[in-house]
C-alpha atoms as a PDB file:
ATOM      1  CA  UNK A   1      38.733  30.524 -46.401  1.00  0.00           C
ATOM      2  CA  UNK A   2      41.493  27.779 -46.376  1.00  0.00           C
ATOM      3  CA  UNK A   3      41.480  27.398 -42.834  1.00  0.00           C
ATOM      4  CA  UNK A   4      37.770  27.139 -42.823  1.00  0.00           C
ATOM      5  CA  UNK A   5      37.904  24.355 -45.930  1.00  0.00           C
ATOM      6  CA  UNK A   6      40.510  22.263 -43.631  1.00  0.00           C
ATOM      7  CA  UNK A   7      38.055  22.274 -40.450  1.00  0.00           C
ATOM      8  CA  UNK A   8      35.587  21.446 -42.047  1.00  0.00           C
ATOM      9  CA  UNK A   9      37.501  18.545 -43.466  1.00  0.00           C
ATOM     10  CA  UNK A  10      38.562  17.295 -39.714  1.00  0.00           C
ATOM     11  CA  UNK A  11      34.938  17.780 -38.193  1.00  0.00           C
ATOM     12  CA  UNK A  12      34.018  15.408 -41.186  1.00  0.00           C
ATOM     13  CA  UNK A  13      36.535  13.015 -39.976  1.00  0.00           C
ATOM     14  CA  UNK A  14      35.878  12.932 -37.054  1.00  0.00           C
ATOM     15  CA  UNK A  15      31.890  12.714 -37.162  1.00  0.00           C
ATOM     16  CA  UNK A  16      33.042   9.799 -39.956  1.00  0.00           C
ATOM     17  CA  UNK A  17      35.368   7.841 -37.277  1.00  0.00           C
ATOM     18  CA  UNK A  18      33.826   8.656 -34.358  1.00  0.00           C
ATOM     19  CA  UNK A  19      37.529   9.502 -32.871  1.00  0.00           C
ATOM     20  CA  UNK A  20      38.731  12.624 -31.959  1.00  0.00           C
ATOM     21  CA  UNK A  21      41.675  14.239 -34.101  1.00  0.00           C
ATOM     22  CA  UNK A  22      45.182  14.128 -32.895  1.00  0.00           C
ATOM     23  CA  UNK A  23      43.772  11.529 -29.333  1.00  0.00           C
ATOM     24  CA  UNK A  24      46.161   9.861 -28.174  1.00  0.00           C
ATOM     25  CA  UNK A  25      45.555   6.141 -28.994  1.00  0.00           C
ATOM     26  CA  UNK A  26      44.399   4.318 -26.203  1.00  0.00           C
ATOM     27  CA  UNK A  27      47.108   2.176 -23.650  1.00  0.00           C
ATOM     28  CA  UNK A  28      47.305  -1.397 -23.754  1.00  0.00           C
ATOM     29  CA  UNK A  29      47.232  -3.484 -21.024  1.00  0.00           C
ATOM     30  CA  UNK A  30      48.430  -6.608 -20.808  1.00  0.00           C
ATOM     31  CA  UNK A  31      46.580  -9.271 -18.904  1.00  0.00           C
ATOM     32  CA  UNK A  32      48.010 -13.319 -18.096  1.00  0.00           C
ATOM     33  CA  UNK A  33      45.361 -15.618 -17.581  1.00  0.00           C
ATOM     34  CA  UNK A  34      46.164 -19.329 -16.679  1.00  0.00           C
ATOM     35  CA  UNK A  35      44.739 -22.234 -17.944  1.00  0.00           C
ATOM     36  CA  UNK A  36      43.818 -20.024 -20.782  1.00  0.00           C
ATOM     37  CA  UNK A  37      43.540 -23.101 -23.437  1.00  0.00           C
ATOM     38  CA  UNK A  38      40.151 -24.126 -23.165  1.00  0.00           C
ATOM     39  CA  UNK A  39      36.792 -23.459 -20.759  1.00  0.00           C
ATOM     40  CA  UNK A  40      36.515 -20.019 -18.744  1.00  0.00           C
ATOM     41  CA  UNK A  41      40.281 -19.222 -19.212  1.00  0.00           C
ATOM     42  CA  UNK A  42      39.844 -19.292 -23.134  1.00  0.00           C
ATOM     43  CA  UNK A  43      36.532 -16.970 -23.180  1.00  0.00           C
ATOM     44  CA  UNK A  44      39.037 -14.608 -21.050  1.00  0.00           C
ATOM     45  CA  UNK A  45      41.096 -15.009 -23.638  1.00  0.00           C
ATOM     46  CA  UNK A  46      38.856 -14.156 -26.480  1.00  0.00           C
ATOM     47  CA  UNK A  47      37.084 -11.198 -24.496  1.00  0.00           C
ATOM     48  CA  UNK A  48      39.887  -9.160 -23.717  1.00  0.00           C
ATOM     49  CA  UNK A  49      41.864  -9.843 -27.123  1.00  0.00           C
ATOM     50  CA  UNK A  50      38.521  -8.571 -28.340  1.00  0.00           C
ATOM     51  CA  UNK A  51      38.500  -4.901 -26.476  1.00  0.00           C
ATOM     52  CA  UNK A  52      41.948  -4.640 -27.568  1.00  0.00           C
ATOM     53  CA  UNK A  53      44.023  -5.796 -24.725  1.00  0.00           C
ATOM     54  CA  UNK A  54      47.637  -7.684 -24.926  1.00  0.00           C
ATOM     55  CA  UNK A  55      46.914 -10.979 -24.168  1.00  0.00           C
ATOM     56  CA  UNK A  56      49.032 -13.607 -22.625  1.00  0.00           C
ATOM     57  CA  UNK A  57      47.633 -16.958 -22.093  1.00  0.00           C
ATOM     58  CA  UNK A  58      49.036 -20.032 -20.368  1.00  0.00           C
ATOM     59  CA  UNK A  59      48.391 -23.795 -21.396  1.00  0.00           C
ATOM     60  CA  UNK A  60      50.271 -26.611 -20.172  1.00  0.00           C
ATOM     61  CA  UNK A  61      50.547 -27.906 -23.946  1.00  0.00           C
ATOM     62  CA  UNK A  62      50.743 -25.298 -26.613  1.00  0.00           C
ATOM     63  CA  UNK A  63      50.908 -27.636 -29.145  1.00  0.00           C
ATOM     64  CA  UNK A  64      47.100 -28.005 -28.163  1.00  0.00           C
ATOM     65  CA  UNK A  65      46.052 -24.529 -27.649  1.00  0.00           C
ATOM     66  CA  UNK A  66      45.020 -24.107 -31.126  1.00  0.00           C
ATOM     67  CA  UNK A  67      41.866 -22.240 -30.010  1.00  0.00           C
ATOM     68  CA  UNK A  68      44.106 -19.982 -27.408  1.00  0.00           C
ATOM     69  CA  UNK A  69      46.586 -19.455 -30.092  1.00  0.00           C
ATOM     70  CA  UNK A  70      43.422 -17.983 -32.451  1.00  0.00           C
ATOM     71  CA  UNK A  71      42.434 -15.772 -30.317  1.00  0.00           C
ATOM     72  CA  UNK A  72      45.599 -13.649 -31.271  1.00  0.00           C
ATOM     73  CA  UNK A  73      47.127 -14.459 -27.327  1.00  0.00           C
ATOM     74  CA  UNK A  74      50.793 -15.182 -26.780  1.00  0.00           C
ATOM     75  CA  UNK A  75      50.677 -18.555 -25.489  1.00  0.00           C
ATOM     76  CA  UNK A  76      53.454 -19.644 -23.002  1.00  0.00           C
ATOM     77  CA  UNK A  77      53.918 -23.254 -21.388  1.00  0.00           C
ATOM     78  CA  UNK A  78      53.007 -23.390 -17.848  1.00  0.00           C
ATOM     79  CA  UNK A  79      51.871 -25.918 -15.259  1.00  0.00           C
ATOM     80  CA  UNK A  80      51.575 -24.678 -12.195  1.00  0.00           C
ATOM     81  CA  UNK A  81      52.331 -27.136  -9.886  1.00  0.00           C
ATOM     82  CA  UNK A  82      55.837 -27.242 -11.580  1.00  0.00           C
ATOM     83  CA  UNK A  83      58.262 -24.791  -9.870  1.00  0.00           C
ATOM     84  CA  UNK A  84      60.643 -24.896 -12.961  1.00  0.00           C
ATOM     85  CA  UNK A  85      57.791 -24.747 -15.667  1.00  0.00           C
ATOM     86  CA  UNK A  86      56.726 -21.348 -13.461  1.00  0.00           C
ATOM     87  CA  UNK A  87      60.387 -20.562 -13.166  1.00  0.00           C
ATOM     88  CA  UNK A  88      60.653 -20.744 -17.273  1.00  0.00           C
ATOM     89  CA  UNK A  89      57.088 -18.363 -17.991  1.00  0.00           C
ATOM     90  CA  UNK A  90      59.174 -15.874 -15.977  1.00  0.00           C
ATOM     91  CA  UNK A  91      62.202 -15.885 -18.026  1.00  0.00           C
ATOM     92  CA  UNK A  92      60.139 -16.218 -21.250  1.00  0.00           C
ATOM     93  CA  UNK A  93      58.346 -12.312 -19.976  1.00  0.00           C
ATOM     94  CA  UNK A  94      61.689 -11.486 -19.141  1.00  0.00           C
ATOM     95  CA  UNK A  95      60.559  -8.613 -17.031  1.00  0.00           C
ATOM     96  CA  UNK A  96      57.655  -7.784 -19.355  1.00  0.00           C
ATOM     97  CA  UNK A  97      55.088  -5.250 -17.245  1.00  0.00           C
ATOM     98  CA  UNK A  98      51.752  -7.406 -16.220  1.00  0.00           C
ATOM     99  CA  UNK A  99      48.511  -5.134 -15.292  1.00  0.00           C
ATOM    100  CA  UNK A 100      46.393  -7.632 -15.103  1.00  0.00           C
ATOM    101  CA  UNK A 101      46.701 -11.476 -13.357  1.00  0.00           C
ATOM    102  CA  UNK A 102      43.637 -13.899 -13.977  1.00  0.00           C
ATOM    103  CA  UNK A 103      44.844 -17.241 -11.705  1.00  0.00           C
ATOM    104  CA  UNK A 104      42.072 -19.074 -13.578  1.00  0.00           C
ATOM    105  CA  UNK A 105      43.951 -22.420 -13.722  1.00  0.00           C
ATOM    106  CA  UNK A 106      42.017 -25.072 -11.525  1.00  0.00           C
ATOM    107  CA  UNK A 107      40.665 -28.593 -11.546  1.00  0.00           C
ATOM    108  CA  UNK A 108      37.467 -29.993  -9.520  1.00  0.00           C
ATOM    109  CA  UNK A 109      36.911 -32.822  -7.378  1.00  0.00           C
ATOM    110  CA  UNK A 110      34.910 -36.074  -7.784  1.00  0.00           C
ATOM    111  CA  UNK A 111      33.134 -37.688  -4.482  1.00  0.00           C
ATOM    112  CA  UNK A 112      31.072 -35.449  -2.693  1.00  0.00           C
ATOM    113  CA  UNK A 113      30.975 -37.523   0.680  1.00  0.00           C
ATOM    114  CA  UNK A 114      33.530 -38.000   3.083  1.00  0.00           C
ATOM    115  CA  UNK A 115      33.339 -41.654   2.732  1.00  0.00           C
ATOM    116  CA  UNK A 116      34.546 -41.203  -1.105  1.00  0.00           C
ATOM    117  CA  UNK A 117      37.681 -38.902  -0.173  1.00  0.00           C
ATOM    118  CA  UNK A 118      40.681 -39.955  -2.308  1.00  0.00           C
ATOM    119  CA  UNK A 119      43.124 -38.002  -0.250  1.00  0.00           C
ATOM    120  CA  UNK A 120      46.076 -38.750  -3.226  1.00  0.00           C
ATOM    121  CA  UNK A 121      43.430 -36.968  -5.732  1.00  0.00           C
ATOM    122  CA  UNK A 122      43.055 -34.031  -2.990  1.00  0.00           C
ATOM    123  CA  UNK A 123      46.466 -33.476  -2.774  1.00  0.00           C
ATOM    124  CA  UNK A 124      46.405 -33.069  -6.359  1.00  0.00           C
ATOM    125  CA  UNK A 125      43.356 -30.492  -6.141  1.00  0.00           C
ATOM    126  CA  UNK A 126      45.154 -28.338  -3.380  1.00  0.00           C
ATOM    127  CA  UNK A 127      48.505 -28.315  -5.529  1.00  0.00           C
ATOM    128  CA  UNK A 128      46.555 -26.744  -8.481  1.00  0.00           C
ATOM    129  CA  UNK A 129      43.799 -24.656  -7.003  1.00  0.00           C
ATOM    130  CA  UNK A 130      45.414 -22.934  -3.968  1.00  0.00           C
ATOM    131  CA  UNK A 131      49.289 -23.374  -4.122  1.00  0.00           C
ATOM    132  CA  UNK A 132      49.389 -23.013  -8.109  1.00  0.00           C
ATOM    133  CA  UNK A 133      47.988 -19.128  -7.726  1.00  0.00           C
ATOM    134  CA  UNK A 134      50.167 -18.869  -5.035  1.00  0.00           C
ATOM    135  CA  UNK A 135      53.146 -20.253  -7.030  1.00  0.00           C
ATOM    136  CA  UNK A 136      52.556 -17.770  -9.703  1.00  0.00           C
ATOM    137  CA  UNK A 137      51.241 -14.577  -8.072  1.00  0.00           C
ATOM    138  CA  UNK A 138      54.734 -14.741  -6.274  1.00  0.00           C
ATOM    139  CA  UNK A 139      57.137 -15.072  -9.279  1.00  0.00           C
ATOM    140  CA  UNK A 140      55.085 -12.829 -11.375  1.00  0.00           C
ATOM    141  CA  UNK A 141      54.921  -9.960  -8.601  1.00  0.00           C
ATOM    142  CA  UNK A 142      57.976  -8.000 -10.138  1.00  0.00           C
ATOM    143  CA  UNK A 143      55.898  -7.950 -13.182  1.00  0.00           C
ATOM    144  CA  UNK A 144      52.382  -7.194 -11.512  1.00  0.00           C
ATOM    145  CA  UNK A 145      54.384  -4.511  -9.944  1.00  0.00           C
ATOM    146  CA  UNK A 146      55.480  -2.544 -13.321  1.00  0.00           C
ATOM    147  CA  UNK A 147      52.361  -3.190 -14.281  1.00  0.00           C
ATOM    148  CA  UNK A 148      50.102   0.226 -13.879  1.00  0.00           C
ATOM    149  CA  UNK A 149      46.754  -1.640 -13.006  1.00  0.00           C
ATOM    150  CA  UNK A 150      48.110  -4.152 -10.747  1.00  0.00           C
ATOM    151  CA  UNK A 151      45.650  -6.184 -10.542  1.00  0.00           C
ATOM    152  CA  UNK A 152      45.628  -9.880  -9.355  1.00  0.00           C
ATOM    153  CA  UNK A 153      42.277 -12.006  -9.810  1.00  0.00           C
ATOM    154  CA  UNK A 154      41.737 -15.670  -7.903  1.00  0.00           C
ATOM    155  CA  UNK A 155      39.339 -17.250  -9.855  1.00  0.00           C
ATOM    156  CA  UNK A 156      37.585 -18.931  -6.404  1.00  0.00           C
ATOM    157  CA  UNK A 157      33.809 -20.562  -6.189  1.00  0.00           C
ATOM    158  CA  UNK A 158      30.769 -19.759  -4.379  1.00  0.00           C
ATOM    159  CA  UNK A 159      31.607 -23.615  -2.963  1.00  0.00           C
ATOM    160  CA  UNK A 160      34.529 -21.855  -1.199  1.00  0.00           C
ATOM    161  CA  UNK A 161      32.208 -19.445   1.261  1.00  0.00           C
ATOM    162  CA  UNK A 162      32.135 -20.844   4.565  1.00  0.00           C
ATOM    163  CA  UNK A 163      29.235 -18.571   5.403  1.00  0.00           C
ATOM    164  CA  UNK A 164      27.159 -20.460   2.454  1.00  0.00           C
ATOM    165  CA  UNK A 165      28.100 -23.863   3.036  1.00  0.00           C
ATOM    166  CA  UNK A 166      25.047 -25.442   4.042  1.00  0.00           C
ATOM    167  CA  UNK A 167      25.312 -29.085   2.363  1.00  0.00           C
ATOM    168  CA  UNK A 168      28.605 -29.864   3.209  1.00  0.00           C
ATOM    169  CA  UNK A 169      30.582 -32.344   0.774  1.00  0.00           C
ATOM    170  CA  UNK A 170      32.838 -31.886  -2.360  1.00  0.00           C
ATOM    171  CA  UNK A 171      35.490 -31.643   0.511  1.00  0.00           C
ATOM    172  CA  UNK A 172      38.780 -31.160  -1.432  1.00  0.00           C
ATOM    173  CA  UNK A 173      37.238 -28.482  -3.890  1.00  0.00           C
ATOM    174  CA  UNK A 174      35.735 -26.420  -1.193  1.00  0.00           C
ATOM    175  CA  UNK A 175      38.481 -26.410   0.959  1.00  0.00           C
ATOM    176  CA  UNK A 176      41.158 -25.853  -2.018  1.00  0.00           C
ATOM    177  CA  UNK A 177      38.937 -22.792  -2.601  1.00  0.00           C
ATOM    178  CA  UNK A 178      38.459 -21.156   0.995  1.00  0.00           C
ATOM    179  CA  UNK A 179      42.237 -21.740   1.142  1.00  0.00           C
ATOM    180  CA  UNK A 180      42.623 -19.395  -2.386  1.00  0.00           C
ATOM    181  CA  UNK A 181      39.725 -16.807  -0.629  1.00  0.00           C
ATOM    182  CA  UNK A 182      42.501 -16.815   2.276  1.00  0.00           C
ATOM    183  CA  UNK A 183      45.256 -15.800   0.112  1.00  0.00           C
ATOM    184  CA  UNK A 184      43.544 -13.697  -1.631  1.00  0.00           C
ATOM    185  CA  UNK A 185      42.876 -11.655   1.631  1.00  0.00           C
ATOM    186  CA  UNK A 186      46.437 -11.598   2.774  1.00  0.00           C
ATOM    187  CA  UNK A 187      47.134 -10.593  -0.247  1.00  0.00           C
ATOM    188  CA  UNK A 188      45.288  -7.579  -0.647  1.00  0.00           C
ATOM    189  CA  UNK A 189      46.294  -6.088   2.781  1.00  0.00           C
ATOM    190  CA  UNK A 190      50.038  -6.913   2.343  1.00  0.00           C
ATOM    191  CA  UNK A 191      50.355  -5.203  -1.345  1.00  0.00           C
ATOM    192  CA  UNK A 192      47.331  -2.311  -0.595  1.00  0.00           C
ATOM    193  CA  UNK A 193      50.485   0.244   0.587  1.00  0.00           C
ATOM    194  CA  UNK A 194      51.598  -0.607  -2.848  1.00  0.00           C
ATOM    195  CA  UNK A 195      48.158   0.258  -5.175  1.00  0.00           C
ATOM    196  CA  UNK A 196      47.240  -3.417  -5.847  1.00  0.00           C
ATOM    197  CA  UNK A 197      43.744  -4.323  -6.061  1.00  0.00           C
ATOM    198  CA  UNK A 198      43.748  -8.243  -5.349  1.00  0.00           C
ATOM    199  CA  UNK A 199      40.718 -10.091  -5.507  1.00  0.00           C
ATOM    200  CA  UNK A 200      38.624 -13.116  -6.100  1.00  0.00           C
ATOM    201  CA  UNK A 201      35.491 -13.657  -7.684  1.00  0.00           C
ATOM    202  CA  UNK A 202      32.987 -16.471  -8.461  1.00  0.00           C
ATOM    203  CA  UNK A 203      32.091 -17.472 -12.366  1.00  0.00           C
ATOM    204  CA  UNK A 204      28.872 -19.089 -11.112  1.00  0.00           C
ATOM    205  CA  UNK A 205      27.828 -22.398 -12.239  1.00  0.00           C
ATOM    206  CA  UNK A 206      29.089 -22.415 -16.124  1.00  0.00           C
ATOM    207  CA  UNK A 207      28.610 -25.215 -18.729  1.00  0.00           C
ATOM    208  CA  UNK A 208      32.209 -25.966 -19.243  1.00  0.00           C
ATOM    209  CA  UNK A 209      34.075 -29.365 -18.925  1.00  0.00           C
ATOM    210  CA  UNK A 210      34.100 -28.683 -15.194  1.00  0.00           C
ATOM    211  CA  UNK A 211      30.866 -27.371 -14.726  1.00  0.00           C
ATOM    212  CA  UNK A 212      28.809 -29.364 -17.151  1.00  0.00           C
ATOM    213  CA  UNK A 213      26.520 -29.232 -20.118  1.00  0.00           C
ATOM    214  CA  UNK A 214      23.488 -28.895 -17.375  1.00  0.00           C
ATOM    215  CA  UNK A 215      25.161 -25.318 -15.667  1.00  0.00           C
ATOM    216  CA  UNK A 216      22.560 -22.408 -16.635  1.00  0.00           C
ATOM    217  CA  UNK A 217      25.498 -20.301 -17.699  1.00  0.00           C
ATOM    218  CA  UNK A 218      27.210 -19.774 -20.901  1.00  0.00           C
ATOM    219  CA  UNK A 219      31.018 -18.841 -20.515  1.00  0.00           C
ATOM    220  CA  UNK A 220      30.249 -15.942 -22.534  1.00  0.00           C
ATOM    221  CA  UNK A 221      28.131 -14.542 -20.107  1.00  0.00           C
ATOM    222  CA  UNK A 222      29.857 -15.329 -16.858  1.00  0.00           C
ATOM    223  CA  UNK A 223      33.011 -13.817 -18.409  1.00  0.00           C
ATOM    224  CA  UNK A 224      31.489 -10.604 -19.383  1.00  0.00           C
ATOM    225  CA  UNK A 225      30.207  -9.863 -15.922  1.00  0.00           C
ATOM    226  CA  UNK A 226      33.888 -10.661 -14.401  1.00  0.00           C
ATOM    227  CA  UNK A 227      35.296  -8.347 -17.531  1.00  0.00           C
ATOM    228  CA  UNK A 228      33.546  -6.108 -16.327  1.00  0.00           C
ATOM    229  CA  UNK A 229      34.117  -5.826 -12.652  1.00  0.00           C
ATOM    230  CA  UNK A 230      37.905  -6.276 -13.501  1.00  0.00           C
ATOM    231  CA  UNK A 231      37.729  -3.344 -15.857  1.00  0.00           C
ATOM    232  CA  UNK A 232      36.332  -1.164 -13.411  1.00  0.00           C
ATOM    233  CA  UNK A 233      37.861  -2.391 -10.294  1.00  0.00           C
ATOM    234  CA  UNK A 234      39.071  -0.066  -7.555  1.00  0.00           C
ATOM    235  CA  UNK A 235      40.732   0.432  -3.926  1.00  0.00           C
ATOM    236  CA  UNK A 236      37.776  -0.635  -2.635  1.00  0.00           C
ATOM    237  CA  UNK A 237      37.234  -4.063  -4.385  1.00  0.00           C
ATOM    238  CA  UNK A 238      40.630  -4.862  -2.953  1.00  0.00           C
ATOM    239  CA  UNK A 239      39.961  -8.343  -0.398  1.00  0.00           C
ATOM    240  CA  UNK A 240      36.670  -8.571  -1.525  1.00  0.00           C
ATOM    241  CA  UNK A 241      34.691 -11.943  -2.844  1.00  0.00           C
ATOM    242  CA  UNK A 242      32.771 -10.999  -6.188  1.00  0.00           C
ATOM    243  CA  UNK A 243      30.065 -12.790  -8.380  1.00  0.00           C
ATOM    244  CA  UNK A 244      30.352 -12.627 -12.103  1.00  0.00           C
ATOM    245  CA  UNK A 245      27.040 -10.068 -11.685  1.00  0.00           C
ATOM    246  CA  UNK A 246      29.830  -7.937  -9.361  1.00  0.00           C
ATOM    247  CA  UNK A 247      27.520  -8.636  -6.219  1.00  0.00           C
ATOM    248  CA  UNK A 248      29.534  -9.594  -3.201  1.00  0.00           C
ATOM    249  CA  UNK A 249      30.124 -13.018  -1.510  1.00  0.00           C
ATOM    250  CA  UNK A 250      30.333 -13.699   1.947  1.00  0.00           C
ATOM    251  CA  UNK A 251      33.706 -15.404   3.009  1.00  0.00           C
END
C-alpha cells in the first residue's frame, strides 16, 4: 500500500513537470560566437543562452557589450585581425572544451563598381572576413577538438557563390566570402577523419547595421533557421553551403 502511495506520488510529478524521474539532466554545450556584441552574432547569443547552452561571446570592447553581457554569455575581448588579442581569448579558455564555433565576426564593403575599389578598405575586409575565421578556427582547434560536437560554422553570404553571381560588383565582400566558402571546404575534408562537421551557411539578407533597415529579414528569424540546422547537423552537412531555411547553396 506504501509502495503504491509513493508511485503514485512520482507519476504525479512527473505528469506535473513534464520530466522524467531520476533523467539525467541534459549536457551543456558550449558554443563561441564572434562578433557576438551586437547584429546576427548577438541574436546567436540570445538564442542559444535561451535553449540552455553555455555561451561564450566575443566583442572587441566589452565595456560595450552591455546587451551581450545580458544575455547571460561570458564575454571575452577579441579582434580578430589581432594575433595577440586571439592569442589572449585562448589563454583566457585555458583549454576550456568548445562544441560549437560560430565565426560570425565580419564587416561589408562600400562601392559596388570596380571603378570605386578602395583597395586599403579591401585589405581591411579580407583581414576580417576570411583570415579572421581562419585566425581563430586555428588557435581554437585544441578546444573544438575536446569539444564532443565539433562543430565549426563560417558565417559566409549568398554574395560569396560563384555559381550565383550574376551582377558582378561589391568586389571585396564577395571575394572575402568565396575565399571563407574555400576554407571552409578544406576544412571539412582535412578534420572529417577526426568527426568535425565544418560548414558555412548564409543568414540571408537581414535588417541589421550591415544589412539595413530595408532587408526582409528579422535577425530573429534568420537565426532560428541557422539554430536549427546547427543543432541538427551531421557527417553529411560537413563542406556544405547552407541557407538559414537549411536549403543548400551552390559554391
Amino acid at each position: 500500500m506504501l509502495f503504491s502511495s509513493v508511485l503514485l506520488v512520482l507519476v504525479a510529478v512527473v505528469l506535473a513537470t513534464g520530466t522524467s524521474v531520476g533523467a539525467p539532466p541534459a549536457e551543456r554545450h558550449t558554443v563561441l560566437v564572434t562578433g557576438a556584441n551586437r547584429g546576427l552574432g548577438l541574436e546567436f547569443a540570445k538564442q542559444f543562452a535561451a535553449a540552455g547552452y553555455e555561451v561564450i561571446g566575443t566583442a572587441r570592447r566589452p565595456v560595450d557589450a552591455e546587451a551581450l553581457k545580458a544575455t547571460g554569455a561570458r564575454v571575452v575581448a577579441l579582434d580578430v585581425t589581432d594575433a595577440e588579442s586571439v592569442k589572449s581569448l585562448v589563454a583566457t579558455l585555458d583549454g576550456a572544451p568548445i562544441d560549437v564555433l560560430i565565426n560570425n565576426a565580419g564587416i561589408g564593403s562600400r562601392g559596388g563598381r570596380l571603378a570605386d575599389l578602395d583597395l586599403d578598405a579591401a585589405r581591411r575586409v579580407l583581414e576580417v572576413n576570411t583570415l579572421g575565421p581562419m585566425r581563430v578556427t586555428q588557435a581554437l582547434l585544441p578546444n573544438l577538438r575536446r569539444g564532443e560536437r565539433k562543430i565549426v560554422v563560417n558565417i559566409s553570404s549568398g554574395l560569396g557563390s560563384v555559381a550565383l553571381n550574376e551582377g558582378g560588383g561589391y568586389y571585396a565582400y564577395r571575394e572575402s566570402k568565396t575565399a571563407l566558402n574555400q576554407f571552409t571546404r578544406s576544412l571539412a575534408a582535412e578534420l572529417r577523419p577526426e568527426g568535425f562537421i565544418c560548414f558555412a551557411m548564409s543568414p540571408g539578407w537581414v535588417r541589421t547595421d550591415m544589412g539595413g533597415a530595408s532587408a526582409p529579414l528579422a535577425p530573429e528569424e534568420s537565426i532560428a533557421g541557422m539554430r536549427q540546422v546547427i543543432e541538427q547537423a551531421s557527417a553529411e552537412t560537413s563542406g556544405q553551403f547552407i541557407r538559414y531555411d537549411g536549403s543548400t547553396i551552390p559554391w
